[in-house]
PDB file of N, CA and C in Angstrom:
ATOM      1  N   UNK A   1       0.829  -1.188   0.000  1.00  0.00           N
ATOM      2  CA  UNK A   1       0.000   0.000   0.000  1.00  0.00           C
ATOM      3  C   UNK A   1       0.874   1.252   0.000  1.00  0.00           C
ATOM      4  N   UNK A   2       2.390   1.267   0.840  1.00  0.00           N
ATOM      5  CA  UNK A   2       2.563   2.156   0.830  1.00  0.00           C
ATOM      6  C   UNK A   2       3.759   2.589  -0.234  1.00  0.00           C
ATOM      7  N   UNK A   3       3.503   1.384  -1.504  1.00  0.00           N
ATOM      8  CA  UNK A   3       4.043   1.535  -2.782  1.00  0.00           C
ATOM      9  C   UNK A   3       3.260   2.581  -3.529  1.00  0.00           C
ATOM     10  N   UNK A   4       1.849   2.197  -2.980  1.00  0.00           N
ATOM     11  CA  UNK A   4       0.761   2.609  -4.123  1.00  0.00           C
ATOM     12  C   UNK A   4       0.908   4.207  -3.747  1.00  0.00           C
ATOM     13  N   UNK A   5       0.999   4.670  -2.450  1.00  0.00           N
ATOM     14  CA  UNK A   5       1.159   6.146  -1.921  1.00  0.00           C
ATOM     15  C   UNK A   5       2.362   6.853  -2.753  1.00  0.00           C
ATOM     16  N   UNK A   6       3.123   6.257  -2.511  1.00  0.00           N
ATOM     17  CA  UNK A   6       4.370   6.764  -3.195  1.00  0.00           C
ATOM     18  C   UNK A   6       4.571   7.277  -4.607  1.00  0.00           C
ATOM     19  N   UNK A   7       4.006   6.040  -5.615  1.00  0.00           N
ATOM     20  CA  UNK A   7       3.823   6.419  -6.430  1.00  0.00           C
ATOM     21  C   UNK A   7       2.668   7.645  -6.766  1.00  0.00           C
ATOM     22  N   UNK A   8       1.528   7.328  -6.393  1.00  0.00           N
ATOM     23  CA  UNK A   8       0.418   8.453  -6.252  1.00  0.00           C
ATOM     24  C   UNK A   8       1.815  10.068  -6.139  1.00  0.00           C
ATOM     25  N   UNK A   9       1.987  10.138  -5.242  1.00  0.00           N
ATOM     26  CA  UNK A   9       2.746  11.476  -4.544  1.00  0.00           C
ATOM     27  C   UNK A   9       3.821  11.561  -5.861  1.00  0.00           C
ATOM     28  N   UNK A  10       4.425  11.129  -5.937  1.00  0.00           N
ATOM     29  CA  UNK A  10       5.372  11.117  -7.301  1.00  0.00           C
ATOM     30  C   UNK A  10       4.581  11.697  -8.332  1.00  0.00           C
ATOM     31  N   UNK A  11       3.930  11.308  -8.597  1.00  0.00           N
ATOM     32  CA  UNK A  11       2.930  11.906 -10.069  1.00  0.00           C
ATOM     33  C   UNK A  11       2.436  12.979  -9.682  1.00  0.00           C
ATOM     34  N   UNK A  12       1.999  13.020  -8.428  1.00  0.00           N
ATOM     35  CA  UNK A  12       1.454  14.488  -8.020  1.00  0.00           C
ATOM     36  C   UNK A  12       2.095  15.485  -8.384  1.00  0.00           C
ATOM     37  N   UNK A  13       3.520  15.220  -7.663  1.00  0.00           N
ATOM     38  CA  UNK A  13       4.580  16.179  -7.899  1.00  0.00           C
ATOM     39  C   UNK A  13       4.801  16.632  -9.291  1.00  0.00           C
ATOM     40  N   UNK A  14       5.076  15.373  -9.420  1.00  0.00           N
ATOM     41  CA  UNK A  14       5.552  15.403 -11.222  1.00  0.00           C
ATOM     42  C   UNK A  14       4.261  16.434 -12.007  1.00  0.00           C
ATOM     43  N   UNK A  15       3.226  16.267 -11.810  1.00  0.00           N
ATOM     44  CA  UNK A  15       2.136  17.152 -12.410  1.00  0.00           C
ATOM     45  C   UNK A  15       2.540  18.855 -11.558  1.00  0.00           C
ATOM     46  N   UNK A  16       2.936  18.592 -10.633  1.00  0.00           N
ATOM     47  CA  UNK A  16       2.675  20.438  -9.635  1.00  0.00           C
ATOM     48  C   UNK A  16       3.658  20.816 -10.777  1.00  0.00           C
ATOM     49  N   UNK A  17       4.970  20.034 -10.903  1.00  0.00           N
ATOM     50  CA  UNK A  17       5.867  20.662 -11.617  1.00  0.00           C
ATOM     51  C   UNK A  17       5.971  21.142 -12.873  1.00  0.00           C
ATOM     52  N   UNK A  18       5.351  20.353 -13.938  1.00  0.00           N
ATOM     53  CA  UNK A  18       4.798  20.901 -15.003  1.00  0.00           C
ATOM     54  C   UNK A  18       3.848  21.728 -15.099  1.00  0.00           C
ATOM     55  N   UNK A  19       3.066  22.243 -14.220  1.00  0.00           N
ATOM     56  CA  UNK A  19       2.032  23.002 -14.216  1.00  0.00           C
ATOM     57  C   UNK A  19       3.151  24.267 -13.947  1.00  0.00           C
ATOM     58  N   UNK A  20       4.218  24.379 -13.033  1.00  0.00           N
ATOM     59  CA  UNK A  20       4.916  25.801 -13.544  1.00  0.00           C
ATOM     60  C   UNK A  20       5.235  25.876 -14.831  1.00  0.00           C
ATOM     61  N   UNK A  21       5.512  24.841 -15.174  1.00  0.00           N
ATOM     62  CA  UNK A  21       6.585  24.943 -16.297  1.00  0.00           C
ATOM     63  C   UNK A  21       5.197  25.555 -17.414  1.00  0.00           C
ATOM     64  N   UNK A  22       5.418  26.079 -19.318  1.00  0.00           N
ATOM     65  CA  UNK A  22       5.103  26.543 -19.872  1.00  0.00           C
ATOM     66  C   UNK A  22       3.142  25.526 -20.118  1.00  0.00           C
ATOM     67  N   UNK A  23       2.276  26.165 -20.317  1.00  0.00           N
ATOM     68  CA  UNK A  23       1.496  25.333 -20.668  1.00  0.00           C
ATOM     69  C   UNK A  23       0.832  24.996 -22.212  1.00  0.00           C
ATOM     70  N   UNK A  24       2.192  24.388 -22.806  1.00  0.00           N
ATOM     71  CA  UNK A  24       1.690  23.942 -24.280  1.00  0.00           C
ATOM     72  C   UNK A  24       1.136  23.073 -24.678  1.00  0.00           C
ATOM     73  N   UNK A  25       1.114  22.374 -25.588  1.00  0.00           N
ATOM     74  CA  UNK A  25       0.086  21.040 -25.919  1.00  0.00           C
ATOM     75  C   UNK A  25       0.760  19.702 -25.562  1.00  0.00           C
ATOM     76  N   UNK A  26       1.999  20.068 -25.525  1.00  0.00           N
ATOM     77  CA  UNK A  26       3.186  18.332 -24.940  1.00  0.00           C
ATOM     78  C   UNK A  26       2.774  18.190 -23.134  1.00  0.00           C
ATOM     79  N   UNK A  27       2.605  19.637 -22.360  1.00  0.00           N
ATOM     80  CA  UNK A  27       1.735  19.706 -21.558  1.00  0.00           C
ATOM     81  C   UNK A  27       0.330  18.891 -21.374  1.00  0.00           C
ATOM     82  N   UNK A  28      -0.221  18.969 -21.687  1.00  0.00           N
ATOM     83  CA  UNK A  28      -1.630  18.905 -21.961  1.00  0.00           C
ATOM     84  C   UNK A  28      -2.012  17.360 -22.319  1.00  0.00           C
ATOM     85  N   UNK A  29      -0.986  17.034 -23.334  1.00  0.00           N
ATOM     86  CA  UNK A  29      -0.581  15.287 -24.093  1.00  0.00           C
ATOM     87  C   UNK A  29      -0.353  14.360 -22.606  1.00  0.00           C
ATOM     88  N   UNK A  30       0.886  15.445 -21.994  1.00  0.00           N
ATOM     89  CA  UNK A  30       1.165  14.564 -20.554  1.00  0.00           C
ATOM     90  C   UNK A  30       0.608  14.210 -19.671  1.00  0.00           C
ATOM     91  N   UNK A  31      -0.118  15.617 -19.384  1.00  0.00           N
ATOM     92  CA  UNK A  31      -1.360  15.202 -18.114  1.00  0.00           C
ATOM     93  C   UNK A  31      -2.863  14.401 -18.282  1.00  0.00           C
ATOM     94  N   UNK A  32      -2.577  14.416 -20.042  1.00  0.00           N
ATOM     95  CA  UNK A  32      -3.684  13.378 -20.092  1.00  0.00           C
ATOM     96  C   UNK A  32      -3.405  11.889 -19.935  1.00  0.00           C
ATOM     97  N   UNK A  33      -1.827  11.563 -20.357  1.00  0.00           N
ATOM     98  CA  UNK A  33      -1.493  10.432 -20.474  1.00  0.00           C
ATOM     99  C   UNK A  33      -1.440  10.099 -18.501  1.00  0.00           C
ATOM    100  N   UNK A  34      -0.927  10.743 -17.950  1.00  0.00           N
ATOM    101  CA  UNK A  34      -0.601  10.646 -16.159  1.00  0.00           C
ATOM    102  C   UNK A  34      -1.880  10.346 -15.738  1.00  0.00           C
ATOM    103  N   UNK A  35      -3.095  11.230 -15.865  1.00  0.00           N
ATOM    104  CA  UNK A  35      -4.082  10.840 -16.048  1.00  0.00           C
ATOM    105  C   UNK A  35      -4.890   9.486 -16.067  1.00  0.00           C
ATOM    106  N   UNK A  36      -5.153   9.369 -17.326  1.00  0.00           N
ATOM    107  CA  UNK A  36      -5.322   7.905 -17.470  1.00  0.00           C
ATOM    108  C   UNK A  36      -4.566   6.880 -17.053  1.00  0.00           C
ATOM    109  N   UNK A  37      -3.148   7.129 -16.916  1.00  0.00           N
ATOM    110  CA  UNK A  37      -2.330   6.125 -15.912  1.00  0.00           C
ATOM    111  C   UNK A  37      -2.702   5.901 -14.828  1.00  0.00           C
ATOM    112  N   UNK A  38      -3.037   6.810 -14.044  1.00  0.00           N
ATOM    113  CA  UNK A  38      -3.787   6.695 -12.455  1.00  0.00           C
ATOM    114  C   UNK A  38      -4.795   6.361 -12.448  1.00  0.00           C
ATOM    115  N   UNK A  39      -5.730   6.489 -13.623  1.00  0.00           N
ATOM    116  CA  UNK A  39      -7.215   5.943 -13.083  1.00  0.00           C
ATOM    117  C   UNK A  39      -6.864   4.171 -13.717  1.00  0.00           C
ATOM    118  N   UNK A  40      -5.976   4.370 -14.808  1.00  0.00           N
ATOM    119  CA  UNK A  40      -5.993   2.437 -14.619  1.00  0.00           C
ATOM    120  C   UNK A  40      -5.069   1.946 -14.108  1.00  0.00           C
ATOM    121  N   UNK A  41      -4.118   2.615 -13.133  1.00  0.00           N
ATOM    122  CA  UNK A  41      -3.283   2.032 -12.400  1.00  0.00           C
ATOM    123  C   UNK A  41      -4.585   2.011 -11.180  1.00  0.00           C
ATOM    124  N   UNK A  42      -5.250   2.940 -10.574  1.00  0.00           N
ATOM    125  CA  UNK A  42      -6.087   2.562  -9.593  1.00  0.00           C
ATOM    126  C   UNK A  42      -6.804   1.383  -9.824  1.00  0.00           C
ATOM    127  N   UNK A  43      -7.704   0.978 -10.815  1.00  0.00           N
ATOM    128  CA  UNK A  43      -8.826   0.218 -11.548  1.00  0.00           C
ATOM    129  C   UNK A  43      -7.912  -1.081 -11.206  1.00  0.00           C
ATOM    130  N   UNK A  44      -6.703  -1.701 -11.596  1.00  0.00           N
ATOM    131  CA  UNK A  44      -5.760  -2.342 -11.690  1.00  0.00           C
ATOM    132  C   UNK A  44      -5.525  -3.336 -10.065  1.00  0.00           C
ATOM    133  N   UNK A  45      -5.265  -1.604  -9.058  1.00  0.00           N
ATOM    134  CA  UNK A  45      -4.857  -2.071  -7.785  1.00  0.00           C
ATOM    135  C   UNK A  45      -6.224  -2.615  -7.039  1.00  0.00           C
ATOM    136  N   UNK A  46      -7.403  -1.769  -7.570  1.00  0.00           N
ATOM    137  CA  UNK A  46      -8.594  -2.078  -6.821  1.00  0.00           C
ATOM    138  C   UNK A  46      -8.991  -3.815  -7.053  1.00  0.00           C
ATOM    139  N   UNK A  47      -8.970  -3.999  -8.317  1.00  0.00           N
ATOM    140  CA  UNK A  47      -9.381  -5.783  -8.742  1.00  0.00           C
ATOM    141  C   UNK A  47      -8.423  -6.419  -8.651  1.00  0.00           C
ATOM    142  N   UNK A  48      -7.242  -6.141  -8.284  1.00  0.00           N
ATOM    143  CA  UNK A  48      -6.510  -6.952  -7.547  1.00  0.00           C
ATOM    144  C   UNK A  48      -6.349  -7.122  -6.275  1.00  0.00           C
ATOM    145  N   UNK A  49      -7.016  -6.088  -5.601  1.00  0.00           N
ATOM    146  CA  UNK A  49      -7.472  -6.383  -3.988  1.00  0.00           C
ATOM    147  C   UNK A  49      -8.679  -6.893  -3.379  1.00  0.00           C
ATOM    148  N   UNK A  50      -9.721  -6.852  -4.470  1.00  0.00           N
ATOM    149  CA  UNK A  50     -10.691  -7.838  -4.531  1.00  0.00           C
ATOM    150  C   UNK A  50     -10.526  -9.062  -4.843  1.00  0.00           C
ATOM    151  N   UNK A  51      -9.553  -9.204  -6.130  1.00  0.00           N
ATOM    152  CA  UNK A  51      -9.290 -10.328  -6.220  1.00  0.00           C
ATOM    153  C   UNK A  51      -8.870 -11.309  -4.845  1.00  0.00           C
ATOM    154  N   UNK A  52      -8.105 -10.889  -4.611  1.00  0.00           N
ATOM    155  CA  UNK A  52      -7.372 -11.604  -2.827  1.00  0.00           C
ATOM    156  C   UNK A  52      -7.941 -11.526  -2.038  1.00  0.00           C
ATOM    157  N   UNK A  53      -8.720 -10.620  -1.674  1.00  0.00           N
ATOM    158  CA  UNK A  53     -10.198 -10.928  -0.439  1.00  0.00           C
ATOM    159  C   UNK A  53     -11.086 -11.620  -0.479  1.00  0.00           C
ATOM    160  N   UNK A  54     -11.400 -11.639  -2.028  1.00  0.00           N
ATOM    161  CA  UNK A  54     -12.088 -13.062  -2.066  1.00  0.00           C
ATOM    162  C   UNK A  54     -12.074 -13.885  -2.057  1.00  0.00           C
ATOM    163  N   UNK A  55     -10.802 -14.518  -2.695  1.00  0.00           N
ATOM    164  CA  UNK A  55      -9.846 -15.778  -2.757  1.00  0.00           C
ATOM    165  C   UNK A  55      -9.952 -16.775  -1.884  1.00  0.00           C
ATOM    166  N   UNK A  56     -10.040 -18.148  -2.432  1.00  0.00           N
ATOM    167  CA  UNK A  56     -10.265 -19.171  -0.787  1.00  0.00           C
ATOM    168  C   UNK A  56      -9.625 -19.054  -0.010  1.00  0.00           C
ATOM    169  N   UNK A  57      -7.929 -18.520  -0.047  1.00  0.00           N
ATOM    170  CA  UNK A  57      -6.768 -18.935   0.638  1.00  0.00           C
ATOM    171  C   UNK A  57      -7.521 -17.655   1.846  1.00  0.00           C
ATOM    172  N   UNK A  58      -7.786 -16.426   1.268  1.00  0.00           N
ATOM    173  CA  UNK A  58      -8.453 -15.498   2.382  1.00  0.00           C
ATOM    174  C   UNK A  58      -9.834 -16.011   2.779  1.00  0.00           C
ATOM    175  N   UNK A  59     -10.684 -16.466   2.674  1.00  0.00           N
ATOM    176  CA  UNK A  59     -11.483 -16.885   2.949  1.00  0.00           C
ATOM    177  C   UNK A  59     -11.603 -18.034   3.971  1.00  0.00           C
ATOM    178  N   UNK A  60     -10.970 -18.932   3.596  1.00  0.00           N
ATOM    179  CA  UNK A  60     -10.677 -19.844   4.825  1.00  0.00           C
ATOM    180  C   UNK A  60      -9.691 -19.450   5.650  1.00  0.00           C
ATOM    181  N   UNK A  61      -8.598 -18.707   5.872  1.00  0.00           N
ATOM    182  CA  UNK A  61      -8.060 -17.814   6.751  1.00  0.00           C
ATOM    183  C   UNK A  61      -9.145 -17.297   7.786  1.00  0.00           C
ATOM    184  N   UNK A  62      -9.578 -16.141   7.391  1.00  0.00           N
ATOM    185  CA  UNK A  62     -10.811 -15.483   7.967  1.00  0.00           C
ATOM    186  C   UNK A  62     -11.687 -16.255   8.783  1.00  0.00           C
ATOM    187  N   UNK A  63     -12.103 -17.661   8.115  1.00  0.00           N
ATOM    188  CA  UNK A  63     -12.868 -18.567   8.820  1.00  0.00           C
ATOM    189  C   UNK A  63     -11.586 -19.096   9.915  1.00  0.00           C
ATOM    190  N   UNK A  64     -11.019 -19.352   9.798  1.00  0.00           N
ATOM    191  CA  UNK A  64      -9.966 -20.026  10.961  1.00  0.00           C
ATOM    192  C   UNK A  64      -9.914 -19.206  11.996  1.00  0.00           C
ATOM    193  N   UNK A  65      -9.694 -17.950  11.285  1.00  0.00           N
ATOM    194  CA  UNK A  65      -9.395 -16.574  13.028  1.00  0.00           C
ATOM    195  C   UNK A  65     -10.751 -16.414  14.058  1.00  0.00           C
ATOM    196  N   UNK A  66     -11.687 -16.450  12.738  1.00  0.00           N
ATOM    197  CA  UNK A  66     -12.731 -16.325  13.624  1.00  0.00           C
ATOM    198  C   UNK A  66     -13.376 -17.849  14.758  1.00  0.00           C
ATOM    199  N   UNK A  67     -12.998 -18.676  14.062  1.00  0.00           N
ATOM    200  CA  UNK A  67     -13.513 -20.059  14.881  1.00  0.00           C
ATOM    201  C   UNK A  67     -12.307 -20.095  16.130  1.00  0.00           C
ATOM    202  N   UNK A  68     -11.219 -19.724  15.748  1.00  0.00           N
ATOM    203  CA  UNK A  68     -10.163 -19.525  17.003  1.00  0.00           C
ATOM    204  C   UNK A  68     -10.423 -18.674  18.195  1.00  0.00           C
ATOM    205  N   UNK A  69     -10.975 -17.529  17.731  1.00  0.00           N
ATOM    206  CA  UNK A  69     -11.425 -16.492  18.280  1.00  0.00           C
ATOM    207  C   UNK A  69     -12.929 -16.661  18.877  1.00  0.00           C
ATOM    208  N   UNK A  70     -13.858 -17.458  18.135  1.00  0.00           N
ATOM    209  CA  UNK A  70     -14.680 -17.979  19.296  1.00  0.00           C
ATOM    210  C   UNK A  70     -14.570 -18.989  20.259  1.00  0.00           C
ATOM    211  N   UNK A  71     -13.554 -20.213  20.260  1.00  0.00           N
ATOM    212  CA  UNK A  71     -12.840 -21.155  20.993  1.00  0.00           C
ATOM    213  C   UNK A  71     -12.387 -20.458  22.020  1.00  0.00           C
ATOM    214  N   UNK A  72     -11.346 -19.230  21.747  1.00  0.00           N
ATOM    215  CA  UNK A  72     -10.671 -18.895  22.977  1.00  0.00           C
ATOM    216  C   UNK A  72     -12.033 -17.722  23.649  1.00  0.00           C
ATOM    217  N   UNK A  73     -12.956 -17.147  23.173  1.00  0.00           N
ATOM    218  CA  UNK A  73     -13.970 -16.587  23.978  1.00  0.00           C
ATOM    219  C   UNK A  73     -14.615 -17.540  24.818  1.00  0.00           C
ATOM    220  N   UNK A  74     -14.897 -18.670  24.471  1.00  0.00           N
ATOM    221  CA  UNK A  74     -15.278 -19.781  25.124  1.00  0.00           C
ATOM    222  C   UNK A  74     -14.761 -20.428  26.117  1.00  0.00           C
ATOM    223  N   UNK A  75     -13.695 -20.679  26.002  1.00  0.00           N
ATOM    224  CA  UNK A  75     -12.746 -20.967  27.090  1.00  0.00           C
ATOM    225  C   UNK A  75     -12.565 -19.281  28.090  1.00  0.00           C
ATOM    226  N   UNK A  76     -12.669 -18.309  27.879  1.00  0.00           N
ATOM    227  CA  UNK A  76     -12.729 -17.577  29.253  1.00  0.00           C
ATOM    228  C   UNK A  76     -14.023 -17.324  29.913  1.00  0.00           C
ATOM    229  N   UNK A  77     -15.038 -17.527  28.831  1.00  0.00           N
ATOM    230  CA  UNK A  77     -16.240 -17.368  29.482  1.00  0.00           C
ATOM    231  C   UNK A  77     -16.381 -18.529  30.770  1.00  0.00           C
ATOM    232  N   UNK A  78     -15.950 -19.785  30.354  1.00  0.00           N
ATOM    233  CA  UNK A  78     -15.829 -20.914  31.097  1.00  0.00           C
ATOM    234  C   UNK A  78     -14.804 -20.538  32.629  1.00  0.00           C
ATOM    235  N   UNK A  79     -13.880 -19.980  32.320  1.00  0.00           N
ATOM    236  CA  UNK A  79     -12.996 -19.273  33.654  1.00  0.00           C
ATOM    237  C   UNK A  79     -13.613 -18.859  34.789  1.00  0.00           C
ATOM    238  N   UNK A  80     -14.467 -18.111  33.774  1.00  0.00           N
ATOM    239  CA  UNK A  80     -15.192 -16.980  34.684  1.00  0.00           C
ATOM    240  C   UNK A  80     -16.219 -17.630  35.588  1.00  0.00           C
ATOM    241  N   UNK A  81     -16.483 -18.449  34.619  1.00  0.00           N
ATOM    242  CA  UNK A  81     -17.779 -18.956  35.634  1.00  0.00           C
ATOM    243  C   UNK A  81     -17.387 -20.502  36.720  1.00  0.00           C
ATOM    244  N   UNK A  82     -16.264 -20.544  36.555  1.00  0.00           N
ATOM    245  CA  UNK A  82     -15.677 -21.678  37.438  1.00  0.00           C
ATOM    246  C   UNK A  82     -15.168 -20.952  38.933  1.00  0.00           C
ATOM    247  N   UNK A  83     -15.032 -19.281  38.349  1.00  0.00           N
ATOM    248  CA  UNK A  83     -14.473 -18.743  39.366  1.00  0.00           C
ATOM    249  C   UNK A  83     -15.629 -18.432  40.879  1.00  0.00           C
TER     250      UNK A  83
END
């Protein structure tokens, strides 16, 4: 994630900086191309993070923490009431 920031901030820059610089049409060519790079570099990162949340390997993960996590609630509830 904090690849994806980096890069984001990089282009930012990279755009503040050309925006001093003269505003001609190689201008204009660029920020459209940066542009569209970010919205399908986003599009890109987003279905690939869906992709993996959905995924069995996450999915049965998720199921494991949580059945662990009600086992060990179970076992202190049991503490408590022995106490």
């Amino acid at each position: 994630m904090r690849l994806y920031l980096a890069v984001a901030v990089l282009m930012l820059a990279f755009v503040a900086y050309t925006e001093a610089q003269d505003g001609d049409q190689t201008y204009t060519q660029l920020k459209d191309q940066i542009t569209e790079f970010g919205k399908t570099f986003a599009e890109k990162a987003k279905n690939t993070f869906e992709t993996i949340h959905n995924s069995e390997f996450a999915e049965t993960t998720r199921n494991w923490f949580t059945s662990a996590f009600d086992k060990l609630k179970t076992k202190f509830e049991e503490i408590n009431q022995n106490k």
